[in-house]
PDB file of N, CA and C in Angstrom:
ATOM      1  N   UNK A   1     -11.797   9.261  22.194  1.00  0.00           N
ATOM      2  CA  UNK A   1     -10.536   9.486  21.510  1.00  0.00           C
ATOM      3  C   UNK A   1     -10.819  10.085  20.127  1.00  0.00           C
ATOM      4  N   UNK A   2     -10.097  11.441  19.905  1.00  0.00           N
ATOM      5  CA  UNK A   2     -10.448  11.925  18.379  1.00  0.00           C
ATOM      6  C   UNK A   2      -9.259  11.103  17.576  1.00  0.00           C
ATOM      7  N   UNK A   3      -9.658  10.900  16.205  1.00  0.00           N
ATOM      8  CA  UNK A   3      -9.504  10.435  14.984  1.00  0.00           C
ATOM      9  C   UNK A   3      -8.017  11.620  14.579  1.00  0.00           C
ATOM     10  N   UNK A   4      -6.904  10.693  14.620  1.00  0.00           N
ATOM     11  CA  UNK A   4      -5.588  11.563  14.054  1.00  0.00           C
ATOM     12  C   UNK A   4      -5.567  11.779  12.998  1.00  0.00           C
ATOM     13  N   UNK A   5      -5.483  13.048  12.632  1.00  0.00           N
ATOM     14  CA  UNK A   5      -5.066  13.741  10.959  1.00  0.00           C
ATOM     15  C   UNK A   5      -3.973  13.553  10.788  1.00  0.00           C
ATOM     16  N   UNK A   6      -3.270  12.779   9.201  1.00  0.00           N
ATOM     17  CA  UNK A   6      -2.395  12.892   8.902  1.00  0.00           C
ATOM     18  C   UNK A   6      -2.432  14.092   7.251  1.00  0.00           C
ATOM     19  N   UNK A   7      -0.835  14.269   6.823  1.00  0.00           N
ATOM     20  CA  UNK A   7      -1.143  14.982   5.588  1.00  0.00           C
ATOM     21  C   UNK A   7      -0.830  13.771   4.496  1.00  0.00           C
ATOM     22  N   UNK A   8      -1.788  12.942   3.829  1.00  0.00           N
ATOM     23  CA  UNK A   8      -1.355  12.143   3.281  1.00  0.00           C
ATOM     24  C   UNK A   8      -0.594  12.393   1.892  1.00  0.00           C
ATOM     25  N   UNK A   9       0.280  11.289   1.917  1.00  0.00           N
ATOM     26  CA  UNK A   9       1.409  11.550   0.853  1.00  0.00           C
ATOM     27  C   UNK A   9       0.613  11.173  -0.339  1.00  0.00           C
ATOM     28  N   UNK A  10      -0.121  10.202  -0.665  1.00  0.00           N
ATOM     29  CA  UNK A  10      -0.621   9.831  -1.590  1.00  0.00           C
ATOM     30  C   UNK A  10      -1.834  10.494  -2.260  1.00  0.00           C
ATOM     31  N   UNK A  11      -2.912  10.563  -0.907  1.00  0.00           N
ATOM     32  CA  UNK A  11      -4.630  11.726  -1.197  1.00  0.00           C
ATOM     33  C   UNK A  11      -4.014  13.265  -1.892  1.00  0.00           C
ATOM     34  N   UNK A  12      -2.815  13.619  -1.070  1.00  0.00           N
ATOM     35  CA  UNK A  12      -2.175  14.872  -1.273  1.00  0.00           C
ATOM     36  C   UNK A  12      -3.361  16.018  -0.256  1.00  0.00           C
ATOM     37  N   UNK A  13      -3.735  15.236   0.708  1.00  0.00           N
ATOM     38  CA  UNK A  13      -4.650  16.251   1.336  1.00  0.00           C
ATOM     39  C   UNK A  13      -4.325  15.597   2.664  1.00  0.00           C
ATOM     40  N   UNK A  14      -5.258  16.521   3.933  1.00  0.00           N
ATOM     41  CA  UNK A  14      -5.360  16.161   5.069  1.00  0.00           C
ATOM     42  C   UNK A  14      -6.360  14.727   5.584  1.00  0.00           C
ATOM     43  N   UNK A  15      -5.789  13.917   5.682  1.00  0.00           N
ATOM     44  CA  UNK A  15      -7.263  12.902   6.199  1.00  0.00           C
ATOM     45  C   UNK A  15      -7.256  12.310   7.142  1.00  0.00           C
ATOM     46  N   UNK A  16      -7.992  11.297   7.587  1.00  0.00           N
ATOM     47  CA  UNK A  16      -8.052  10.320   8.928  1.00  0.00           C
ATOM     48  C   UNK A  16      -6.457   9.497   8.696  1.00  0.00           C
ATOM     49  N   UNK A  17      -5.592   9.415   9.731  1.00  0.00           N
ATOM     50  CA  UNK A  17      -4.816   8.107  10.136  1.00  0.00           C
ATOM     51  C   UNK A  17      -5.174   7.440  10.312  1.00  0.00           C
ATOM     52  N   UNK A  18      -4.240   6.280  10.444  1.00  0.00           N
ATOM     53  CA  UNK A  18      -4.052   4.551  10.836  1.00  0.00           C
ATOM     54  C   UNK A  18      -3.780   4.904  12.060  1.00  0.00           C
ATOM     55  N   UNK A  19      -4.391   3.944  13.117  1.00  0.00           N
ATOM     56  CA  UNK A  19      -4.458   3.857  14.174  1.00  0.00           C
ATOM     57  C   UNK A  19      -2.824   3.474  15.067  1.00  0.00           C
ATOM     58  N   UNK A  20      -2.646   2.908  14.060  1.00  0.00           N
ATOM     59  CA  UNK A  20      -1.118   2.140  14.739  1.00  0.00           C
ATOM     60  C   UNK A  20      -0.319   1.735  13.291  1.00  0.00           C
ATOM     61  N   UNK A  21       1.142   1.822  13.414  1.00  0.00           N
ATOM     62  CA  UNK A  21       2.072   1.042  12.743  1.00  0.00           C
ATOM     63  C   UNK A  21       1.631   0.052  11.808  1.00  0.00           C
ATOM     64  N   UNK A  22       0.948   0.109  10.156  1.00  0.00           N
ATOM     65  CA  UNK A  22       0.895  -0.957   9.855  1.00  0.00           C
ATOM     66  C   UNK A  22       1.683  -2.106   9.362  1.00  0.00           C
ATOM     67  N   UNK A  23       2.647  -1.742   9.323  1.00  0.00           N
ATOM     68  CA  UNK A  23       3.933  -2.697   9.243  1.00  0.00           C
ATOM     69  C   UNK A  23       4.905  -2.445  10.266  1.00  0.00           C
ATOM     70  N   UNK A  24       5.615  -3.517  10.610  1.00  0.00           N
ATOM     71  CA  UNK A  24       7.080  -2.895  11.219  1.00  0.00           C
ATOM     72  C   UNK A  24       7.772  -2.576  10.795  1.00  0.00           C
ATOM     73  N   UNK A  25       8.762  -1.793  11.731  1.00  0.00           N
ATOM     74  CA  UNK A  25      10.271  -1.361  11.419  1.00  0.00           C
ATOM     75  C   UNK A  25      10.126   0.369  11.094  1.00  0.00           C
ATOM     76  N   UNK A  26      11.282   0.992  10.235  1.00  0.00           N
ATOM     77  CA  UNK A  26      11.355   2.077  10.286  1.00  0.00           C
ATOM     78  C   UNK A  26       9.832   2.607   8.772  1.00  0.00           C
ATOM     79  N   UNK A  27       9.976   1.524   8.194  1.00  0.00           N
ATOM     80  CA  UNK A  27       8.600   1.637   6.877  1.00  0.00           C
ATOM     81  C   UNK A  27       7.223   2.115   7.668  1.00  0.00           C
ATOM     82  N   UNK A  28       7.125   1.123   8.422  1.00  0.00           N
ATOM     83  CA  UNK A  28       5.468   1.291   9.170  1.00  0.00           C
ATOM     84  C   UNK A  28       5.802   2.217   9.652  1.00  0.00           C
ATOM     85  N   UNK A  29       6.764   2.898  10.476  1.00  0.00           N
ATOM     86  CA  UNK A  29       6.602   4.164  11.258  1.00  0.00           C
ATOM     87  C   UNK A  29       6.221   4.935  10.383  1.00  0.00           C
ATOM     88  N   UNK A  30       6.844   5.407   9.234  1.00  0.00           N
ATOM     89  CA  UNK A  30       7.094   6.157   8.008  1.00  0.00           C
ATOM     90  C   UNK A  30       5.458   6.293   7.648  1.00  0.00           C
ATOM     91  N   UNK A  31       4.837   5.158   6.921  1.00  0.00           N
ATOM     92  CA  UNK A  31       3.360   4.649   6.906  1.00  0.00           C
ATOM     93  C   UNK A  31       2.264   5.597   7.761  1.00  0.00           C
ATOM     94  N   UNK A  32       2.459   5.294   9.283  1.00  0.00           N
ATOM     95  CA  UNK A  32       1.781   5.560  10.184  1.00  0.00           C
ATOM     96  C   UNK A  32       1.684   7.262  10.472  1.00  0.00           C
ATOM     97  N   UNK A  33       2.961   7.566  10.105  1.00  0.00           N
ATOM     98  CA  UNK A  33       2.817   9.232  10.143  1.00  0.00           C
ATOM     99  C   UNK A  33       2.430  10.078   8.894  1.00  0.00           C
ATOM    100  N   UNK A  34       2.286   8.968   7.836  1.00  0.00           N
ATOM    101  CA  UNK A  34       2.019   9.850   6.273  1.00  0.00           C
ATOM    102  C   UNK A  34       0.772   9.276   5.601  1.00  0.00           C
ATOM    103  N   UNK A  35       0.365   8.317   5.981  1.00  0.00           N
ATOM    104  CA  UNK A  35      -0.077   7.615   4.851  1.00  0.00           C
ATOM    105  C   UNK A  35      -1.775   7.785   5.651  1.00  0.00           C
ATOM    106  N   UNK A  36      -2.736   7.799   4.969  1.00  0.00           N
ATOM    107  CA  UNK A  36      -4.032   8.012   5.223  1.00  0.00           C
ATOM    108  C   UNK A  36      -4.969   6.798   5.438  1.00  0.00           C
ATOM    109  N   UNK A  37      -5.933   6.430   6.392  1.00  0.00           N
ATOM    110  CA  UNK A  37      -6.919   5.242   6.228  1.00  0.00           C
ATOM    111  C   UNK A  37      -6.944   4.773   5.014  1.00  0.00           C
ATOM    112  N   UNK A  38      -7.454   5.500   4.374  1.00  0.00           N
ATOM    113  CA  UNK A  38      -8.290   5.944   2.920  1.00  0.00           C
ATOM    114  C   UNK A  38      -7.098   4.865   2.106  1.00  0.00           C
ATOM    115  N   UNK A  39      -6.004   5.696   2.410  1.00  0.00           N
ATOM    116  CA  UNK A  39      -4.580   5.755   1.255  1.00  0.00           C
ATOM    117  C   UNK A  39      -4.311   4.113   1.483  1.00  0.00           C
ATOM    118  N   UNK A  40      -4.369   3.763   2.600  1.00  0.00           N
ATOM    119  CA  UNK A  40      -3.708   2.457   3.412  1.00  0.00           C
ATOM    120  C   UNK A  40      -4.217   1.644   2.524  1.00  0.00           C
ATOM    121  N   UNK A  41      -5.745   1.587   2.478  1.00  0.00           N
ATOM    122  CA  UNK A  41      -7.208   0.882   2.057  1.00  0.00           C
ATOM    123  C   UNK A  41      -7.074   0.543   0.528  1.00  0.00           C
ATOM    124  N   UNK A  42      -6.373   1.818  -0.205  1.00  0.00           N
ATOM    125  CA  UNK A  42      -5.892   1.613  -1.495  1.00  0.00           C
ATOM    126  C   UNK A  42      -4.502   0.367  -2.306  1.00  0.00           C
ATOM    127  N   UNK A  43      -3.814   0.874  -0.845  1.00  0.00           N
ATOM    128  CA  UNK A  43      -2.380  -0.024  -0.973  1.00  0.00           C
ATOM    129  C   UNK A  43      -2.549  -1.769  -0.625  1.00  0.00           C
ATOM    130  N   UNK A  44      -4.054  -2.034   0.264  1.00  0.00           N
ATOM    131  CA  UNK A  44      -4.377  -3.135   0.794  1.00  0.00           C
ATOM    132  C   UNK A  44      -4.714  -3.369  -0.702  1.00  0.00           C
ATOM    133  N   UNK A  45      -5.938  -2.933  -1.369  1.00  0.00           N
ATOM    134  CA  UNK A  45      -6.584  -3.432  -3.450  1.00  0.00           C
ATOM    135  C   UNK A  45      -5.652  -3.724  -3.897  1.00  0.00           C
ATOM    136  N   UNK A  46      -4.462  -2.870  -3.820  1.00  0.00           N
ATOM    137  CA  UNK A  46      -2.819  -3.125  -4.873  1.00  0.00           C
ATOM    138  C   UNK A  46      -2.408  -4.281  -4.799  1.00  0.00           C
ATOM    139  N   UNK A  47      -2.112  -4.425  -2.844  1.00  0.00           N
ATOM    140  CA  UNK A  47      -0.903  -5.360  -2.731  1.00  0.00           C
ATOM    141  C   UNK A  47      -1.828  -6.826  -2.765  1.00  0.00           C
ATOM    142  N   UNK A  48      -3.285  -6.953  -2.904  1.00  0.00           N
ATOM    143  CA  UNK A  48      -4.148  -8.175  -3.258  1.00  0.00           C
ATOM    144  C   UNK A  48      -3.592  -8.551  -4.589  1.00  0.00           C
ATOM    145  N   UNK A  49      -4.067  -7.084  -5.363  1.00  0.00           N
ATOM    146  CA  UNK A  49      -3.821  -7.557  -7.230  1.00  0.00           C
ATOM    147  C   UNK A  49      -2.436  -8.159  -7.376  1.00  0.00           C
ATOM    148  N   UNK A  50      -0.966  -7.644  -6.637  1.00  0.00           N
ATOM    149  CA  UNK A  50       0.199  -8.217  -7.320  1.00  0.00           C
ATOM    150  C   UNK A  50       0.055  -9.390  -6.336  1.00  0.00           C
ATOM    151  N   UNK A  51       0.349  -9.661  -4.923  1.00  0.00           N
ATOM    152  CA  UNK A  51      -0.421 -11.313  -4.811  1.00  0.00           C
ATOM    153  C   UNK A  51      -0.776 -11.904  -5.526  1.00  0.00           C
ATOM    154  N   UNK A  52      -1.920 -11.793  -6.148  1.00  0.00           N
ATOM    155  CA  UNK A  52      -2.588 -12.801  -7.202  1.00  0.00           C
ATOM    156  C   UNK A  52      -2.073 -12.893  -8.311  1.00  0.00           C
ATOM    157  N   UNK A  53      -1.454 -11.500  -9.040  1.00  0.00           N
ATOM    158  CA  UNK A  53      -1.407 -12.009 -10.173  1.00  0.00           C
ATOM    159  C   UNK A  53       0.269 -12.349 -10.428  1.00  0.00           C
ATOM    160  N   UNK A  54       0.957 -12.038  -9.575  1.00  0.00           N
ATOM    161  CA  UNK A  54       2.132 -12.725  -9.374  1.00  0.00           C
ATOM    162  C   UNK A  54       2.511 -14.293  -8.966  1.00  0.00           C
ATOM    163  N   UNK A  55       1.014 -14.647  -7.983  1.00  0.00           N
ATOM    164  CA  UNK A  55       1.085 -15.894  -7.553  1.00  0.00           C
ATOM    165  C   UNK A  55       2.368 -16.175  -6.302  1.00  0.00           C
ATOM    166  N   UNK A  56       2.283 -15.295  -5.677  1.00  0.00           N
ATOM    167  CA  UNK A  56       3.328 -14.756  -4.331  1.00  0.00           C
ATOM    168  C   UNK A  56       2.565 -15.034  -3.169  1.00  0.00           C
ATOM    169  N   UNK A  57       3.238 -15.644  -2.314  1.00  0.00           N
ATOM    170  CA  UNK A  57       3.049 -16.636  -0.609  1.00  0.00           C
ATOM    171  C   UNK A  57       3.909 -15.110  -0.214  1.00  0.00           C
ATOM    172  N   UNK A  58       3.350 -14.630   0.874  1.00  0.00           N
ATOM    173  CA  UNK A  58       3.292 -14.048   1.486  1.00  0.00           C
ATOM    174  C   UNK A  58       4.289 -14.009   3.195  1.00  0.00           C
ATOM    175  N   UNK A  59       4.309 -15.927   2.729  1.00  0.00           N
ATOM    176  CA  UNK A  59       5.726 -15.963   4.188  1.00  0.00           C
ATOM    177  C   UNK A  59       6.798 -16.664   2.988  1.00  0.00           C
ATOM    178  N   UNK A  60       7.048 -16.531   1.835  1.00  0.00           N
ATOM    179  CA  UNK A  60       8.402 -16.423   1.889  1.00  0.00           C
ATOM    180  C   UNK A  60       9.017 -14.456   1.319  1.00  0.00           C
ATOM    181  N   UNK A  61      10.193 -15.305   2.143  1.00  0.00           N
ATOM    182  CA  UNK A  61      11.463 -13.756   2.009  1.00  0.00           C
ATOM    183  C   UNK A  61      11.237 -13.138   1.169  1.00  0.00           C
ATOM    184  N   UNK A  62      11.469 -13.898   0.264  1.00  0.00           N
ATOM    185  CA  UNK A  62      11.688 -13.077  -1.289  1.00  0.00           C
ATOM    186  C   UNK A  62      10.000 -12.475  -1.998  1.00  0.00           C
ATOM    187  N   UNK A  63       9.092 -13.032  -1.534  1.00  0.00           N
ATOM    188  CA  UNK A  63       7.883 -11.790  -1.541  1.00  0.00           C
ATOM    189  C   UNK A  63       7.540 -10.764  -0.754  1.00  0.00           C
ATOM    190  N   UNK A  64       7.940 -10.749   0.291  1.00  0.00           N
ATOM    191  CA  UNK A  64       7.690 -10.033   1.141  1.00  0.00           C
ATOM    192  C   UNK A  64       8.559  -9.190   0.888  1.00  0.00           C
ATOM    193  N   UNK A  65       9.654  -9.377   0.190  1.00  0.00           N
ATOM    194  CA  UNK A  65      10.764  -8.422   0.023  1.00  0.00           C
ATOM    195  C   UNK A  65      10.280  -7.378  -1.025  1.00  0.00           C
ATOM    196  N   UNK A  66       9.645  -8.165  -1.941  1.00  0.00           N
ATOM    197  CA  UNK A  66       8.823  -7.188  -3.005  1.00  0.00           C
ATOM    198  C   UNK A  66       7.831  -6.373  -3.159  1.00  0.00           C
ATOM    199  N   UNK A  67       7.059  -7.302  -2.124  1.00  0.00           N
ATOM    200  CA  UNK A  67       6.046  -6.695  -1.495  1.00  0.00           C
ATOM    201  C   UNK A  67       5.950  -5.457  -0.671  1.00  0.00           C
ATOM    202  N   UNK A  68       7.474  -5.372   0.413  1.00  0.00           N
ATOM    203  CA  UNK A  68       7.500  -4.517   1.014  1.00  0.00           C
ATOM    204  C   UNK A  68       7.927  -3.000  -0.089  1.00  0.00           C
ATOM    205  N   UNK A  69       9.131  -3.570  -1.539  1.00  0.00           N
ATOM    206  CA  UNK A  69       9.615  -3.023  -2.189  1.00  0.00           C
ATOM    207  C   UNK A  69       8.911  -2.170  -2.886  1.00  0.00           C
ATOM    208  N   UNK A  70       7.319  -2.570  -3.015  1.00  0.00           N
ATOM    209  CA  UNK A  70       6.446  -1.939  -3.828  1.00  0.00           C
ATOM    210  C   UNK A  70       5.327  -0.674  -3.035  1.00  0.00           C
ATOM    211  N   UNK A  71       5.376  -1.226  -1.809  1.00  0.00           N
ATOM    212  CA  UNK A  71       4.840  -0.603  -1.134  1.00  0.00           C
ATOM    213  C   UNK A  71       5.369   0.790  -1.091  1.00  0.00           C
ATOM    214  N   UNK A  72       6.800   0.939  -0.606  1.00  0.00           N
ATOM    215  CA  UNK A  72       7.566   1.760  -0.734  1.00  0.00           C
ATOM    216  C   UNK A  72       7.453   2.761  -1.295  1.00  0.00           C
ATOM    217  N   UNK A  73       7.244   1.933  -2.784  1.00  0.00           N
ATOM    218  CA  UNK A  73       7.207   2.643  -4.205  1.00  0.00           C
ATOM    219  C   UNK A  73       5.718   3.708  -4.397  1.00  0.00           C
ATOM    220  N   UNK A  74       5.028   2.794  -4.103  1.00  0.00           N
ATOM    221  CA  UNK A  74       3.365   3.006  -3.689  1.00  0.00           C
ATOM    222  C   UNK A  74       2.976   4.294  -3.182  1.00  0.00           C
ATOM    223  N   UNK A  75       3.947   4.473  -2.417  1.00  0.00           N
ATOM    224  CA  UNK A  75       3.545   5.473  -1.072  1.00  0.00           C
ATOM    225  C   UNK A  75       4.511   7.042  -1.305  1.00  0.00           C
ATOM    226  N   UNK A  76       5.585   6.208  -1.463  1.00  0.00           N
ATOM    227  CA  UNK A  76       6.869   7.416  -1.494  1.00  0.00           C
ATOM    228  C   UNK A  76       7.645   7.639  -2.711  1.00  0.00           C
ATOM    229  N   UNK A  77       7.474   6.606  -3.478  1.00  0.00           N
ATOM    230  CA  UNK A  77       8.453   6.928  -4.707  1.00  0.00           C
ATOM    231  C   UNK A  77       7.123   6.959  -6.195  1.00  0.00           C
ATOM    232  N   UNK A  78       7.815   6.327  -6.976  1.00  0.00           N
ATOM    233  CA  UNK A  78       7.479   6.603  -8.348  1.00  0.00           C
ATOM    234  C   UNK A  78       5.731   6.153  -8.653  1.00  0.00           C
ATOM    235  N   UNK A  79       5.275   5.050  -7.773  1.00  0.00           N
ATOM    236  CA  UNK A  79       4.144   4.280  -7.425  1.00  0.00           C
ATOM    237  C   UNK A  79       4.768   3.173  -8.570  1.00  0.00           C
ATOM    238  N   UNK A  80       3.614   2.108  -7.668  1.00  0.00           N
ATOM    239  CA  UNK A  80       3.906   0.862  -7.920  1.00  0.00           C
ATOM    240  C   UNK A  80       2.726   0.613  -9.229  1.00  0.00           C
ATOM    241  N   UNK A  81       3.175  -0.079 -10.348  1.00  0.00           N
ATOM    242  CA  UNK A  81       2.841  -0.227 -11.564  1.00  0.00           C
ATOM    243  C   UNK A  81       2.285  -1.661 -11.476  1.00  0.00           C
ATOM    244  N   UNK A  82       1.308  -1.428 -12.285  1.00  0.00           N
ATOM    245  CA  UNK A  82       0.076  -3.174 -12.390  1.00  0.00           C
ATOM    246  C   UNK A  82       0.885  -3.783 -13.136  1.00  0.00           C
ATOM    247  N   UNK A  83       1.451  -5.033 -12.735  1.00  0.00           N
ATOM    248  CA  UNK A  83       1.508  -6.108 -14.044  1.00  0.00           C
ATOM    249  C   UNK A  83       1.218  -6.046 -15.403  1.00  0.00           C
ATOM    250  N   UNK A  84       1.868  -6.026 -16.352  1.00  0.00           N
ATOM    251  CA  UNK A  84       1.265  -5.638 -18.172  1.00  0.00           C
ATOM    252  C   UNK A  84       0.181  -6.519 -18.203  1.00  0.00           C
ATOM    253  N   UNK A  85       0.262  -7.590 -17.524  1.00  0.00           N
ATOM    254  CA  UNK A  85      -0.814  -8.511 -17.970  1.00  0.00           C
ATOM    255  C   UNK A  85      -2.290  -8.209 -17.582  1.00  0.00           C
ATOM    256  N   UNK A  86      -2.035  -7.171 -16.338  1.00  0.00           N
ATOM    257  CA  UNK A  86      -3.139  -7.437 -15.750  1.00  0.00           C
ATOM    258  C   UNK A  86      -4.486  -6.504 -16.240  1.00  0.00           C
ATOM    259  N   UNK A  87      -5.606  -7.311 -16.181  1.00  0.00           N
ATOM    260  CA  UNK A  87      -6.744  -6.262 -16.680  1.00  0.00           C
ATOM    261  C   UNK A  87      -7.713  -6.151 -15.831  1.00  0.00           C
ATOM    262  N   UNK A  88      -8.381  -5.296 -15.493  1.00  0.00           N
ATOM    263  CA  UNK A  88      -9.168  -5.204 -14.510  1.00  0.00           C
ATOM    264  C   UNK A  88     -10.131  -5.959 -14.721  1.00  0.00           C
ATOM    265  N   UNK A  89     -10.620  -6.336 -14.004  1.00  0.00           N
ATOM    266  CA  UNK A  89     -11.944  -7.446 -13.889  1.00  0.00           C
ATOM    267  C   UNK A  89     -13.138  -6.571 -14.303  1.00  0.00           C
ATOM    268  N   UNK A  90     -13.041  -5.485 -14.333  1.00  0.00           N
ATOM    269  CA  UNK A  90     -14.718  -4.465 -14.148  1.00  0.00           C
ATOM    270  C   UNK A  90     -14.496  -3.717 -15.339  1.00  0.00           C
ATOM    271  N   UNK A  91     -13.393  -4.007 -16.024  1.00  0.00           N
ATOM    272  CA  UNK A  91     -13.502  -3.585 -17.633  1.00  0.00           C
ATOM    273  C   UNK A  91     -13.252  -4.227 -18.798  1.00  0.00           C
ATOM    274  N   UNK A  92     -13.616  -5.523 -18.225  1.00  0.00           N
ATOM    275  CA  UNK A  92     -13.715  -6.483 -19.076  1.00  0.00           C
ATOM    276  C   UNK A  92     -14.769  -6.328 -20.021  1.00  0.00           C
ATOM    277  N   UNK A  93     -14.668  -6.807 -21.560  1.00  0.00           N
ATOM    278  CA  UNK A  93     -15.822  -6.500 -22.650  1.00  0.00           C
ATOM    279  C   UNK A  93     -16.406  -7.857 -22.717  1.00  0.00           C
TER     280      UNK A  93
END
């Protein structure tokens, strides 16, 4: 089986797809036809950092709602913005 090219929205280039739908509904379809391994792999680092530093459970509604909200953002809209608080761990002095 060859490896599906998508044009990713985010790389802004041609790269490897996601194998399947990574979310449901009409989002993951959306995802699955635009969004790149690579790109996916990026949005997985993101949606860890606001997890944590939000301190967000993952089965209730109202994160997942944000979660999905940011993703969104991430992929198709304005991109999703780090927490003010947050500082990267690897540029710490």
């Amino acid at each position: 089986m060859t490896a599906r090219t998508v044009n990713c929205v985010l790389l802004k280039r041609a790269a490897p797809g996601l194998d399947r739908p990574p979310y449901p509904g009409v989002l993951g379809q959306r995802i699955f036809e635009n969004v790149s391994k690579e790109a996916w792999g990026q949005w997985v680092g993101h949606q860890t950092m606001l997890i944590n530093e939000y301190r967000l459970s993952p089965v209730e509604p109202k994160a997942r709602k944000f979660l999905e909200a940011e993703m969104e953002k991430f992929f198709f809209g304005e991109g999703s913005e780090k927490p003010r608080e947050f500082v990267n761990p690897g540029s710490r002095s």
